[in-house]
C-alpha atoms as a PDB file:
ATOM      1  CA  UNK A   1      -4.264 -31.967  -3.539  1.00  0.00           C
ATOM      2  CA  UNK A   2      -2.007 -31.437  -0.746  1.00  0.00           C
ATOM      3  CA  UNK A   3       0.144 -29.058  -2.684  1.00  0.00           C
ATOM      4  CA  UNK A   4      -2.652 -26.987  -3.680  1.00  0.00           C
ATOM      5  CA  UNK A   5      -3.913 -25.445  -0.858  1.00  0.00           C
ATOM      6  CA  UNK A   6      -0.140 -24.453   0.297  1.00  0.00           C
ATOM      7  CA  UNK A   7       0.024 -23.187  -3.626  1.00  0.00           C
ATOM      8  CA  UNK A   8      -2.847 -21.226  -3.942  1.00  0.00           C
ATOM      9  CA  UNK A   9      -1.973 -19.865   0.103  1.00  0.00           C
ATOM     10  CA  UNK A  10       1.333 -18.220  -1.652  1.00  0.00           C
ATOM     11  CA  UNK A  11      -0.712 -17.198  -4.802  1.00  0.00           C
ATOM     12  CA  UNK A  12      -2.723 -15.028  -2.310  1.00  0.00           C
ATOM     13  CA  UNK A  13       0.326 -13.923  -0.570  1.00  0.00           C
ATOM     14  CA  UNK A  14       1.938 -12.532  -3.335  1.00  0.00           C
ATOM     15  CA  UNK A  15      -0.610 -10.834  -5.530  1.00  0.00           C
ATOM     16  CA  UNK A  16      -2.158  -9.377  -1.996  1.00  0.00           C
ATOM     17  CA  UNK A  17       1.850  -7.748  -1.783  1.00  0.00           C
ATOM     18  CA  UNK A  18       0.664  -6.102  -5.594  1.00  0.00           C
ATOM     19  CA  UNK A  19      -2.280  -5.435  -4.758  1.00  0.00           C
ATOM     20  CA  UNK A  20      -1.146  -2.730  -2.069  1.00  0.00           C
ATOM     21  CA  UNK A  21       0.772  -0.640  -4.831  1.00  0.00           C
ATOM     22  CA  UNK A  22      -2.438  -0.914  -6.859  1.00  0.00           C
ATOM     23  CA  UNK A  23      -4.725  -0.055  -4.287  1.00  0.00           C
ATOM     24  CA  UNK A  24      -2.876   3.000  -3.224  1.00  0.00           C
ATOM     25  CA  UNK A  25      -2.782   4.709  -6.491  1.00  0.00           C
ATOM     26  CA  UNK A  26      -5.822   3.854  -6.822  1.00  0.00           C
ATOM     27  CA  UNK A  27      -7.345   5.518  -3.569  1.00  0.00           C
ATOM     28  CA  UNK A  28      -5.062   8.191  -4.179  1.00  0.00           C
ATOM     29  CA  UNK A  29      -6.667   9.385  -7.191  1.00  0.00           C
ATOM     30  CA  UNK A  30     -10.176   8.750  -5.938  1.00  0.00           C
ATOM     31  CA  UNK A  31      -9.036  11.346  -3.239  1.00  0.00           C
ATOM     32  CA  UNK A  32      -7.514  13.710  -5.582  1.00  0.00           C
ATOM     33  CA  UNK A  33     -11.045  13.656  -8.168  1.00  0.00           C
ATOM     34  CA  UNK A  34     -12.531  15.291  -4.977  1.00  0.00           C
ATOM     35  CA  UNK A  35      -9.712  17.693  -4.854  1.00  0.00           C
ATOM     36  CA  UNK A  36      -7.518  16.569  -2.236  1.00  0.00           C
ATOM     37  CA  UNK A  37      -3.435  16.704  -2.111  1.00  0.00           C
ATOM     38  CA  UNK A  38      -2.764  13.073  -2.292  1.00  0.00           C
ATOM     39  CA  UNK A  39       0.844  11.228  -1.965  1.00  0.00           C
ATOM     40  CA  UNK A  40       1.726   7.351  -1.232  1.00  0.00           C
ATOM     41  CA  UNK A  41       3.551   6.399   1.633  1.00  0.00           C
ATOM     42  CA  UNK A  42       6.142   3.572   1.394  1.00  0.00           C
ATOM     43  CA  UNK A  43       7.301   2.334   4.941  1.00  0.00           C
ATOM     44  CA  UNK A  44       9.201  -0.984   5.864  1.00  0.00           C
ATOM     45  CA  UNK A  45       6.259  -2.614   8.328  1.00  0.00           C
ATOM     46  CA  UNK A  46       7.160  -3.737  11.750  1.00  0.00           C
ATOM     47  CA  UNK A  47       6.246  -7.309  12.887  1.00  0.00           C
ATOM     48  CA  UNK A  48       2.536  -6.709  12.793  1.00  0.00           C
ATOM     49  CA  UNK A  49       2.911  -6.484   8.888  1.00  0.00           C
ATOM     50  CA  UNK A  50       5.579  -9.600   8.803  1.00  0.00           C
ATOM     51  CA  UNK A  51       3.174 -11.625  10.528  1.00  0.00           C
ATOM     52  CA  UNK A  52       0.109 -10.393   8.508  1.00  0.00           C
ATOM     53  CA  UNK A  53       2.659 -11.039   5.343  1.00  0.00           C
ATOM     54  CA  UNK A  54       4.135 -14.609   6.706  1.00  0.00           C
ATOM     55  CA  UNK A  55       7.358 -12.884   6.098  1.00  0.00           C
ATOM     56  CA  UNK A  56       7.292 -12.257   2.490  1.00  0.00           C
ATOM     57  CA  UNK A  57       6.281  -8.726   2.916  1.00  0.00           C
ATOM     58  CA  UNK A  58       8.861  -6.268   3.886  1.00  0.00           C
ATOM     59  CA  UNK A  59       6.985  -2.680   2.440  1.00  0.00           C
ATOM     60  CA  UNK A  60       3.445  -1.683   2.526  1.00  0.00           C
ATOM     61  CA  UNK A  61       1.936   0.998   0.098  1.00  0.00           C
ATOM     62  CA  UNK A  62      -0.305   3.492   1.311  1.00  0.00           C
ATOM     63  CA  UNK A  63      -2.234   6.601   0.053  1.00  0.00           C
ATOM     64  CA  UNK A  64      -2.386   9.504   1.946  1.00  0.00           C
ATOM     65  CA  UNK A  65      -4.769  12.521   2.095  1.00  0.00           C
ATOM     66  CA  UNK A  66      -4.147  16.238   2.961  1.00  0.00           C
ATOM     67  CA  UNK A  67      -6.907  17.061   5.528  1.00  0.00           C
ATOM     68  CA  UNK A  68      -7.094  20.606   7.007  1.00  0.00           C
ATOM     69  CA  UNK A  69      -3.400  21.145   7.504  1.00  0.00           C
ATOM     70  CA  UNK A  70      -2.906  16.848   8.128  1.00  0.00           C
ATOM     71  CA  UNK A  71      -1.792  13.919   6.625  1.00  0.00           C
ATOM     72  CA  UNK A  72      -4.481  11.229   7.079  1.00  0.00           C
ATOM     73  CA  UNK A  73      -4.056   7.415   5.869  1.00  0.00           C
ATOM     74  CA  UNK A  74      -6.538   5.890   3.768  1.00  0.00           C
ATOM     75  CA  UNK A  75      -8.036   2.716   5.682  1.00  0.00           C
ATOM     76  CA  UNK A  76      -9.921   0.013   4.696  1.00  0.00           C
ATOM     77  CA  UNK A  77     -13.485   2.047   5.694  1.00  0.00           C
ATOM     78  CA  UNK A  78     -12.135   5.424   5.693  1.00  0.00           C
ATOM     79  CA  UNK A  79      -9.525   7.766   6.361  1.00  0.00           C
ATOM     80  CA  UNK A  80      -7.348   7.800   9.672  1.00  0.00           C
ATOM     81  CA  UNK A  81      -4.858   8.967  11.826  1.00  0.00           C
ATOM     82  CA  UNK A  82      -2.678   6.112  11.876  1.00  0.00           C
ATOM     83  CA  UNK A  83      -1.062   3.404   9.058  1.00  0.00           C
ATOM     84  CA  UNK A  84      -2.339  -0.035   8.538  1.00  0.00           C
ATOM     85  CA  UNK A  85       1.191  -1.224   9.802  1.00  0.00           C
ATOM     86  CA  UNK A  86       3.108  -0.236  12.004  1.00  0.00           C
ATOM     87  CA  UNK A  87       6.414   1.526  10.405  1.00  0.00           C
ATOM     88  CA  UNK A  88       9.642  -0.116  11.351  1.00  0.00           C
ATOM     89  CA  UNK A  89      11.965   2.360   9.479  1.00  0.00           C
ATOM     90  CA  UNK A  90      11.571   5.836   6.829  1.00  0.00           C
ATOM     91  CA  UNK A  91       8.813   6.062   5.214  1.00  0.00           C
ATOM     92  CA  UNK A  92       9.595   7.095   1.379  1.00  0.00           C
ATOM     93  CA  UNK A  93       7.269   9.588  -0.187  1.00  0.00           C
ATOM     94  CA  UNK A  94       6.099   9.272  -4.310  1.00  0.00           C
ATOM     95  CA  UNK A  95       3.730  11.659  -6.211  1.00  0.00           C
ATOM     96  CA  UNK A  96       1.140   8.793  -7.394  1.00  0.00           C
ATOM     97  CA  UNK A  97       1.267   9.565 -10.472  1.00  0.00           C
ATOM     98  CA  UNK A  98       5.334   9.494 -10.421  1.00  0.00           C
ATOM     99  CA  UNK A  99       4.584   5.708  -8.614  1.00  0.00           C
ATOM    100  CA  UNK A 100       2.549   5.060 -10.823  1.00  0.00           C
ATOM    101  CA  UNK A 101       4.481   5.614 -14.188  1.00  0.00           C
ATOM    102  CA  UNK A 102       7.629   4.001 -11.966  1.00  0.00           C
ATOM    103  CA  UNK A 103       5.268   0.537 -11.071  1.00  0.00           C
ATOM    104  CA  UNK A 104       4.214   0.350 -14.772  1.00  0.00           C
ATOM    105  CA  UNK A 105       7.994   0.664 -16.099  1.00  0.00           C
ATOM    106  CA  UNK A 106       8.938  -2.189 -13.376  1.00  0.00           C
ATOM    107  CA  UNK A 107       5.838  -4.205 -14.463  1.00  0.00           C
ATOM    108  CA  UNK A 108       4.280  -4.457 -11.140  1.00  0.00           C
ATOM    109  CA  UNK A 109       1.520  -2.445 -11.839  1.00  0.00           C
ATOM    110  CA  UNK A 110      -1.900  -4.361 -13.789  1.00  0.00           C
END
């Protein structure tokens, strides 16, 4: 019993790394069935996203959205003018259908 909770902790951990690259293909083509220019944004995260990743985490995915001229971030509610993380590095740009195709080939991508 006292291994379970630490196992299942690390269970969480680890799919919740996946579920990012999911998430923002996913919210990426919600954006682009209502016509938007979409991309995902890969950045190294700063300590904010260490911590929030006890360390496992070193890369966050994100979907962006072309708004009037801008790139915008999808959040958790809505779109916004700033990243979940904070970046600690270059942020590498994919075409989410090109991510997409690339996660499935790597098998990261359910």
């Amino acid at each position: 019993m006292k291994l379970l909770i630490p196992i299942m902790a690390l269970l969480i951990l680890l799919s919740a790394c996946q579920t990012c690259r999911v998430t923002s293909c996913e919210d990426a083509f919600e954006y682009e069935a209502k016509g938007y220019q979409t991309r995902i944004a890969i950045y190294p995260v700063g300590l904010d996203g260490k911590l929030w990743g006890a360390f496992l985490w070193t890369h966050h995915a994100q979907a962006q959205v072309l708004v009037d001229g801008q790139w915008k971030w999808v959040g958790m509610v809505s779109l916004t003018d700033t990243p979940t993380f904070s970046i600690q590095g270059d942020v590498t740009y994919w075409q989410p259908t090109i991510y997409q195709e690339w996660l499935h080939g790597q098998g990261l991508y359910y």
